[in-house]
C-alpha atoms as a PDB file:
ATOM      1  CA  UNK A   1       0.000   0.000   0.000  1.00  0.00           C
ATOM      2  CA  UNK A   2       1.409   3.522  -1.107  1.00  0.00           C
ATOM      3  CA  UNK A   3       1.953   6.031   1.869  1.00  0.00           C
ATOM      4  CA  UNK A   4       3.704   9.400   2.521  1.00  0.00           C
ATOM      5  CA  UNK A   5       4.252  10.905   5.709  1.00  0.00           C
ATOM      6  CA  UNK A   6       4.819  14.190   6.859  1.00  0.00           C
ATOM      7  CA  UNK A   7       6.288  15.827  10.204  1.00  0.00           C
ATOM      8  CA  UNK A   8       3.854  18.813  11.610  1.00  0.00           C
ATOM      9  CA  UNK A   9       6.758  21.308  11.818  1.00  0.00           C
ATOM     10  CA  UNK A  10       9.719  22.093   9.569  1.00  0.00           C
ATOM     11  CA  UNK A  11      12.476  19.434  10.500  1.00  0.00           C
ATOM     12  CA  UNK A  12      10.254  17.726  12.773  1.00  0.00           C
ATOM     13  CA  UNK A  13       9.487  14.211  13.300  1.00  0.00           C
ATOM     14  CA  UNK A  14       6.851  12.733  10.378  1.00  0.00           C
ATOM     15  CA  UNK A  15       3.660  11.748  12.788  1.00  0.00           C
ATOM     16  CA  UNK A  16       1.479  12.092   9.671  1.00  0.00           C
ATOM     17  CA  UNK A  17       0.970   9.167   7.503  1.00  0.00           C
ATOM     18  CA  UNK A  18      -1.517   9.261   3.783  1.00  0.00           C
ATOM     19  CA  UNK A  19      -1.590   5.905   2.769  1.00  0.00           C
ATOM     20  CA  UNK A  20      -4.061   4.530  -0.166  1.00  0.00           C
ATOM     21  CA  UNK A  21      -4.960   1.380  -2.097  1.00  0.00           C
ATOM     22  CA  UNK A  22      -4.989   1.043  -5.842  1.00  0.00           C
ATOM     23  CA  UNK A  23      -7.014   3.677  -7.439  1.00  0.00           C
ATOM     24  CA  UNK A  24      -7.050   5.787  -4.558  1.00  0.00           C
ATOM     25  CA  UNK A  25      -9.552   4.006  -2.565  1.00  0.00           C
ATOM     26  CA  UNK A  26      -9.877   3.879   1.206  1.00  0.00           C
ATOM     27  CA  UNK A  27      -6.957   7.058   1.832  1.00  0.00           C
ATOM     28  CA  UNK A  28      -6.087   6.728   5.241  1.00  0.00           C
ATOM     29  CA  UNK A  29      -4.737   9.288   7.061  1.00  0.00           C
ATOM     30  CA  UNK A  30      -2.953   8.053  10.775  1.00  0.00           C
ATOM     31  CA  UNK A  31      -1.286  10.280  13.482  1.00  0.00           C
ATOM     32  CA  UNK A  32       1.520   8.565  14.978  1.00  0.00           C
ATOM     33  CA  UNK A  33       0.212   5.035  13.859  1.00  0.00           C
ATOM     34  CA  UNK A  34      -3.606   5.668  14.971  1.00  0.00           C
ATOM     35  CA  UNK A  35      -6.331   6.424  12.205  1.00  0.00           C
ATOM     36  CA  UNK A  36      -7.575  10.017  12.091  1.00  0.00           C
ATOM     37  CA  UNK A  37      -9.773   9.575   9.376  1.00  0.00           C
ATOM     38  CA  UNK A  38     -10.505   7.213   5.347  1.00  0.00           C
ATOM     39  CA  UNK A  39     -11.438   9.278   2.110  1.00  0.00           C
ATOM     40  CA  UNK A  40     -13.161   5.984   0.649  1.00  0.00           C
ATOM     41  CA  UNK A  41     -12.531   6.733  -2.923  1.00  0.00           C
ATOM     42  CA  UNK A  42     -10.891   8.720  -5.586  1.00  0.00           C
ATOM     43  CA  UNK A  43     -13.692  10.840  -6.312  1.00  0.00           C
ATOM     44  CA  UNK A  44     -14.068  12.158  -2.538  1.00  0.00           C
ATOM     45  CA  UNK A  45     -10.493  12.657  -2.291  1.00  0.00           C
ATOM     46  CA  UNK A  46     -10.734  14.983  -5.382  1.00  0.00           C
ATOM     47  CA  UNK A  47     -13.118  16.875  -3.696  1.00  0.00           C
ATOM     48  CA  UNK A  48     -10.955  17.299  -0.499  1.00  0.00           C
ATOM     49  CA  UNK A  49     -11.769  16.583   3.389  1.00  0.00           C
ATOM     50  CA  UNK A  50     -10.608  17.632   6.300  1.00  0.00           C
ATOM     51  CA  UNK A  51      -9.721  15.965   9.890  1.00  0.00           C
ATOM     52  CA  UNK A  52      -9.384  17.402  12.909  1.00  0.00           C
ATOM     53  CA  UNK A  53      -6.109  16.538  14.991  1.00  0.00           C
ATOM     54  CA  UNK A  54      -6.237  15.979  18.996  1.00  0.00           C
ATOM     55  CA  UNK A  55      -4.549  20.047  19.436  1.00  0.00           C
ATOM     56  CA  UNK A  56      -7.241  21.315  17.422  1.00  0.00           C
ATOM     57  CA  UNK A  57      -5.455  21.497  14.218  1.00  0.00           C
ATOM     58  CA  UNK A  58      -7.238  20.654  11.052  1.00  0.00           C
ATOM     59  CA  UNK A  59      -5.981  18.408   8.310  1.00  0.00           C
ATOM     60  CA  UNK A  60      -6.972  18.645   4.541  1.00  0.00           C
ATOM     61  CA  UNK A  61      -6.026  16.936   2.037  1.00  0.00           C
ATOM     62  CA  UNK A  62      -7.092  17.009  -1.301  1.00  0.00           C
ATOM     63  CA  UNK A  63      -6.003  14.771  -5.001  1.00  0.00           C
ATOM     64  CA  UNK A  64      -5.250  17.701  -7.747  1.00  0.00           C
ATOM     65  CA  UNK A  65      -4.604  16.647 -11.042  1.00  0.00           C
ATOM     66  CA  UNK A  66      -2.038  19.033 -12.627  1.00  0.00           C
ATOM     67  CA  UNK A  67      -0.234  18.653 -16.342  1.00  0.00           C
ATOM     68  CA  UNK A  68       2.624  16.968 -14.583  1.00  0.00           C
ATOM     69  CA  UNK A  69       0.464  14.118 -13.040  1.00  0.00           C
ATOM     70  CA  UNK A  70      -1.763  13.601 -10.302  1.00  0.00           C
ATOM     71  CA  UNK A  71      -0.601  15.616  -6.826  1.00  0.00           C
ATOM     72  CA  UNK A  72      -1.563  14.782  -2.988  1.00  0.00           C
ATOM     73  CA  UNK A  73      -2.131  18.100  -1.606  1.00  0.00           C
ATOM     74  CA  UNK A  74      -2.274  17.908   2.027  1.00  0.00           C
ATOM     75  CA  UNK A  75      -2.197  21.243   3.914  1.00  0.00           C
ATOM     76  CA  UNK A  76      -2.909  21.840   7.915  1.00  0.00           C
ATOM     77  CA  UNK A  77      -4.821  25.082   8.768  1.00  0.00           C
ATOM     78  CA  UNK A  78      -4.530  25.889   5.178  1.00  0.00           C
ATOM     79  CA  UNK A  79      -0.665  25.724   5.219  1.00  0.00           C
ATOM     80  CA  UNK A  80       0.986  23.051   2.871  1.00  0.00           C
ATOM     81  CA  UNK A  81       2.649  20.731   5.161  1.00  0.00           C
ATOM     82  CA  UNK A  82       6.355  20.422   5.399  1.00  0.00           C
ATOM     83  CA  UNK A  83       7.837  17.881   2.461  1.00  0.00           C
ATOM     84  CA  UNK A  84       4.167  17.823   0.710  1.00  0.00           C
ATOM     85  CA  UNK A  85       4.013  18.170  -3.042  1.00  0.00           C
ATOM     86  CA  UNK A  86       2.942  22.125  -2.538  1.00  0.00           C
ATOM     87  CA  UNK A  87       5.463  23.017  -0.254  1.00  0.00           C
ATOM     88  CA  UNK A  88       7.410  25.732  -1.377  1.00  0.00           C
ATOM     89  CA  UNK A  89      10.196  23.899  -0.098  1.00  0.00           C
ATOM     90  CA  UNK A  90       9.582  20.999  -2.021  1.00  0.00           C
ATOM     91  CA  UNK A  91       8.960  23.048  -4.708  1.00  0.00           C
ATOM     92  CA  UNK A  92      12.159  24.992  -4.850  1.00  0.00           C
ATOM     93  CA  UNK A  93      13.723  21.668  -4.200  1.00  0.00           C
ATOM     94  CA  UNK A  94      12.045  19.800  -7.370  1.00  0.00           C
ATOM     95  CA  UNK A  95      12.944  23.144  -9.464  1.00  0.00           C
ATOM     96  CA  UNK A  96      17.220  23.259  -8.757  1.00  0.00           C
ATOM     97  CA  UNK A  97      17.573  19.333  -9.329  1.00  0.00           C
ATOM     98  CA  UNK A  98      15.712  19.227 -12.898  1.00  0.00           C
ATOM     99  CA  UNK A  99      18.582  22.327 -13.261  1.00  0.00           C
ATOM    100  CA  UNK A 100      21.603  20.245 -11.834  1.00  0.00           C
ATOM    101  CA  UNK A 101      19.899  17.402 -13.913  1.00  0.00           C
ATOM    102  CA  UNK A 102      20.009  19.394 -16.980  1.00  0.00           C
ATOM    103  CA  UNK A 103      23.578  20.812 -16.467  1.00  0.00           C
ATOM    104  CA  UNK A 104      24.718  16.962 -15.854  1.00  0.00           C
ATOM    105  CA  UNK A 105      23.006  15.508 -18.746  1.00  0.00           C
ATOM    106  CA  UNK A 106      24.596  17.998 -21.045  1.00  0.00           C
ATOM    107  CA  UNK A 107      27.894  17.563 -18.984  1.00  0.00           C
ATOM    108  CA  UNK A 108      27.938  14.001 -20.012  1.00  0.00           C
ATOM    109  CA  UNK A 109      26.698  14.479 -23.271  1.00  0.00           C
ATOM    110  CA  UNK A 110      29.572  17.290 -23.992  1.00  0.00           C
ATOM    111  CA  UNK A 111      32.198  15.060 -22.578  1.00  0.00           C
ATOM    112  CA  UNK A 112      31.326  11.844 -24.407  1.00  0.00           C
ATOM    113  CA  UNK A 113      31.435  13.509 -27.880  1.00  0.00           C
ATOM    114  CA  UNK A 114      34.484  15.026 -26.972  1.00  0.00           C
ATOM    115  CA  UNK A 115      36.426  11.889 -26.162  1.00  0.00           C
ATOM    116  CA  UNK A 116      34.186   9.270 -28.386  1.00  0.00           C
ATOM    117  CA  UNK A 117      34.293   9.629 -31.850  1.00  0.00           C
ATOM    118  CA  UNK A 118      30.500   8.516 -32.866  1.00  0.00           C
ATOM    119  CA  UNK A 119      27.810   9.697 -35.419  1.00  0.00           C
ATOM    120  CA  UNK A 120      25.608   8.963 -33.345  1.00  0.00           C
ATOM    121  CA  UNK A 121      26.823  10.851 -30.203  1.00  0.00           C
ATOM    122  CA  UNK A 122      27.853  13.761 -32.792  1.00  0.00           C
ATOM    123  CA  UNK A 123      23.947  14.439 -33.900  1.00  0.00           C
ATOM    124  CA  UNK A 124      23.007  14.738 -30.525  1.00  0.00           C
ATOM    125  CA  UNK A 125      25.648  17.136 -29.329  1.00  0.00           C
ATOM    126  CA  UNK A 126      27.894  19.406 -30.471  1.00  0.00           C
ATOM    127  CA  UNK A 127      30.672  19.563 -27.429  1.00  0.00           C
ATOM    128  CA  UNK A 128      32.053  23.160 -26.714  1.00  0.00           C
ATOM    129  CA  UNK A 129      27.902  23.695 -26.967  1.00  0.00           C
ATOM    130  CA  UNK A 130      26.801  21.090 -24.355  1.00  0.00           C
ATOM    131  CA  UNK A 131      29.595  21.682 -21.993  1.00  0.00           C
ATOM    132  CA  UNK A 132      28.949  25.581 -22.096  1.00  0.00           C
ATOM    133  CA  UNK A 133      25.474  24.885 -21.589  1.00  0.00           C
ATOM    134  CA  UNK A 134      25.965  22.083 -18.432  1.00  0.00           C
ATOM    135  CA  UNK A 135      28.264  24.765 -16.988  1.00  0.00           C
ATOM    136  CA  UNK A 136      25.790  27.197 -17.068  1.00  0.00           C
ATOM    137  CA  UNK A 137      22.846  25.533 -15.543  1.00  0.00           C
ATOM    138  CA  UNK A 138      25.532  23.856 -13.126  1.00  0.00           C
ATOM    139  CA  UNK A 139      25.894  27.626 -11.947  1.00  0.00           C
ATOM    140  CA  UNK A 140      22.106  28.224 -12.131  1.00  0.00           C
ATOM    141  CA  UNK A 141      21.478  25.614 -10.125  1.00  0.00           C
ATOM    142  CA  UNK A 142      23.661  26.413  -7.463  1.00  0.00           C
ATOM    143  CA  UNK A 143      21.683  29.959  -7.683  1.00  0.00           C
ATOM    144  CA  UNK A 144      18.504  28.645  -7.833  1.00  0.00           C
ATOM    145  CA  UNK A 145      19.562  26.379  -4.317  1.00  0.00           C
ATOM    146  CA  UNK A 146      20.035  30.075  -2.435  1.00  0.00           C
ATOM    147  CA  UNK A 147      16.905  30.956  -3.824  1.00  0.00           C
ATOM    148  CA  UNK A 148      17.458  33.327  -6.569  1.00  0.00           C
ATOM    149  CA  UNK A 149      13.723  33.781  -8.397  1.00  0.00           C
ATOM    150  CA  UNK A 150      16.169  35.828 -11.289  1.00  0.00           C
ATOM    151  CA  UNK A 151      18.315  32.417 -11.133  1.00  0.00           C
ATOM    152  CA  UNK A 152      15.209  30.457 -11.788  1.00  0.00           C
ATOM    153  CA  UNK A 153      13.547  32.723 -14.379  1.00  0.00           C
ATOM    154  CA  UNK A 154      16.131  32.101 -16.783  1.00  0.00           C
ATOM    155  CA  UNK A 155      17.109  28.831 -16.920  1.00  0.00           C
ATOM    156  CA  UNK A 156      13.525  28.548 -17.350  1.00  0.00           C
ATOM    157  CA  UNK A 157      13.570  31.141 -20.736  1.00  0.00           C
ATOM    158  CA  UNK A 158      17.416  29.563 -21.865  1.00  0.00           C
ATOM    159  CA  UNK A 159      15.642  26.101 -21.541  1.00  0.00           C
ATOM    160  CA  UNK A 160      12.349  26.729 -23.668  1.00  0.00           C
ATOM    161  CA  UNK A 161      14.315  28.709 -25.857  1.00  0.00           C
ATOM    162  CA  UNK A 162      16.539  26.125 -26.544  1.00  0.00           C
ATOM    163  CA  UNK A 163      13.569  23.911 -27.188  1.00  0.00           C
ATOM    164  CA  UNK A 164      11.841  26.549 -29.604  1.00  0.00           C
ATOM    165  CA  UNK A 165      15.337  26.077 -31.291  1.00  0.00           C
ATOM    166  CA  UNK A 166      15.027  22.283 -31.999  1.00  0.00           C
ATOM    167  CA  UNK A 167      12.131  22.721 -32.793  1.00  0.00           C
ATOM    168  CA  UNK A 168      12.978  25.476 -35.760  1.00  0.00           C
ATOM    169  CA  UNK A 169      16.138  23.614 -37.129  1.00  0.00           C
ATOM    170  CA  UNK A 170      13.814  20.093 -37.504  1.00  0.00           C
ATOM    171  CA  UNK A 171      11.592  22.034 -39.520  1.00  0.00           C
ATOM    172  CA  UNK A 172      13.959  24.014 -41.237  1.00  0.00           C
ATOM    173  CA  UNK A 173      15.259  20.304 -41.732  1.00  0.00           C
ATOM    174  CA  UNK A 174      12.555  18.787 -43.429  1.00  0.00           C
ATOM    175  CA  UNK A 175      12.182  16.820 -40.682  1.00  0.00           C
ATOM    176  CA  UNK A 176       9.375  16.314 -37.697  1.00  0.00           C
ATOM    177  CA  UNK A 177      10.263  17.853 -33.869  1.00  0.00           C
ATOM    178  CA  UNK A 178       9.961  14.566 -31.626  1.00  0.00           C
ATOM    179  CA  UNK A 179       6.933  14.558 -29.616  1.00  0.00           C
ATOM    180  CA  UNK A 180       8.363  12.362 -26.769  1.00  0.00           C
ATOM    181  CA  UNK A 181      11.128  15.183 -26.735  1.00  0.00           C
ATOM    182  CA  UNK A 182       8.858  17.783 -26.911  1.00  0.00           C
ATOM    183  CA  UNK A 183       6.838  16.128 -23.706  1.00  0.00           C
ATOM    184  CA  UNK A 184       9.698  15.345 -21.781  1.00  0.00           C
ATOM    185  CA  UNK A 185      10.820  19.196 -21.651  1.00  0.00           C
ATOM    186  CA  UNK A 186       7.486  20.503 -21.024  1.00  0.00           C
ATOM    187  CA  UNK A 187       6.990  17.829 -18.030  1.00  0.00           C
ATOM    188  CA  UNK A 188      10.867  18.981 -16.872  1.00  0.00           C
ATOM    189  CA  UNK A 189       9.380  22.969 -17.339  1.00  0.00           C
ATOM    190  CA  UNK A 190       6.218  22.761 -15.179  1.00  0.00           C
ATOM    191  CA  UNK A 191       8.232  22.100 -11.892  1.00  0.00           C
ATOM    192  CA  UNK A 192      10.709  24.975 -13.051  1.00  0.00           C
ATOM    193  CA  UNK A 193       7.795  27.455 -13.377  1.00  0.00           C
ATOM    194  CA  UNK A 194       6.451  26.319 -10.231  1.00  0.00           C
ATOM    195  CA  UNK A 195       9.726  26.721  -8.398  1.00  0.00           C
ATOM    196  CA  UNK A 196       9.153  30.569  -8.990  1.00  0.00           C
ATOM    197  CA  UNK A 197       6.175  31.070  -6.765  1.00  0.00           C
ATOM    198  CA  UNK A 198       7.580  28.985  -4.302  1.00  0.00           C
ATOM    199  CA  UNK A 199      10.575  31.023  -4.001  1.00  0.00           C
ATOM    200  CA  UNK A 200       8.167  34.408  -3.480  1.00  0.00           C
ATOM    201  CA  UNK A 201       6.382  32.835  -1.175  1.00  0.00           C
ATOM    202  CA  UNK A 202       9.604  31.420   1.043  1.00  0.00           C
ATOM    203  CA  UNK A 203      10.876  34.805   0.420  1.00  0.00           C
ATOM    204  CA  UNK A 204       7.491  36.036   1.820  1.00  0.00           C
ATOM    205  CA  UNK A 205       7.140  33.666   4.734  1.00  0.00           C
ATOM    206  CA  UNK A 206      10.798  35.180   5.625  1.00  0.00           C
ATOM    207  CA  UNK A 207      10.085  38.597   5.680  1.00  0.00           C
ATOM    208  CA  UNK A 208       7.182  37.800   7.585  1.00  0.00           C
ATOM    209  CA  UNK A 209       9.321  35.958  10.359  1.00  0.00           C
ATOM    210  CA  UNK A 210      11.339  38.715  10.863  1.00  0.00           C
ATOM    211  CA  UNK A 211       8.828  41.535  11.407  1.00  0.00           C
ATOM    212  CA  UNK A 212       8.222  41.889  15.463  1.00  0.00           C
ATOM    213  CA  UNK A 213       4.772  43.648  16.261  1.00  0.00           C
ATOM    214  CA  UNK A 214       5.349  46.746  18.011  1.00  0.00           C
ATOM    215  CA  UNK A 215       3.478  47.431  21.183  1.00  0.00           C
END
């Protein structure tokens, strides 16, 4: 049986357990091993319900489908919980490994044609190229880490672009863009973009931390 479990706090202990059969039937949700509450099917669970904890908390959580694939969005008094799927933090965390993943695949890529003399490697990169463009999203990503929403913004524009560039030279080509190509970047965008709102609102969250009322 699927589960994921949460901790109440930031860097707490995970108390809270979602757990779910095939289909999304019967979603439990347990606080430190004892049964709060079951969303009995997937409908339901699209629709959201809430549980009330023993300090008087309240639990939601909710199935949203987005383009990148179906998301468990659990939240507590209307806060995303720590290490959910809408948790800025786990946001911003999704959004600077696709970058490091990007910078290492064209790392590799660069480095391979470089020392391997292949066709095949050759007509999927061009070396000085692919190791520039590793080396830059190695530095974005590093940026993106600390938070930098500029950072973030564009690797998101150099990656599209560079997809909108494929795209043009297939055509130009005679040839047809791949589709599964074409999906895969899309599906490795959607986090990216995401990563930009959760970096406001970490940013925001901070600012509001810091602010003392005055008496």
């Amino acid at each position: 049986m699927p589960a994921k479990s949460y901790a109440l706090e930031q860097n707490g202990p995970k108390r809270l357990t979602v757990s779910w059969k095939f289909g999304w039937r019967d979603t439990t949700v347990s606080l430190d091993g004892q049964p709060v509450g079951v969303i009995p099917n997937q409908k339901a669970l699209m629709q959201g319900q809430s549980f009330a904890l023993t300090d008087g908390s309240q639990i939601n959580v909710r199935l949203v489908n987005r383009l990148s694939g179906a998301e468990l969005e659990v939240t507590r008094n209307g806060q995303p919980m720590p290490g959910s799927a809408s948790d800025p933090q786990s946001r911003l965390k999704a959004a600077y490994q696709i970058t490091y993943f990007i910078a290492g695949l064209n790392l590799l890529l660069g480095v391979l044609s470089l020392l391997i003399k292949s066709e095949f490697l050759q007509t999927l990169s061009y070396w000085p190229v692919s190791i520039a463009f590793g080396l830059t999203f190695l530095v974005l990503g590093f940026l993106i880490q600390r938070r930098s929403s500029v950072a973030l913004i564009l690797a998101i524009v150099i990656f599209a672009l560079d997809g909108l560039l494929g795209i043009y030279l297939a055509i130009a080509g005679g040839g047809t863009p791949g589709v599964g190509g074409l999906l895969v970047r899309v599906l490795l965008l959607i986090p990216m973009v995401q990563g930009v709102g959760a970096i406001k609102a970490l940013k925001a969250k901070e600012g509001e931390s810091v602010i003392s009322p005055v008496v």
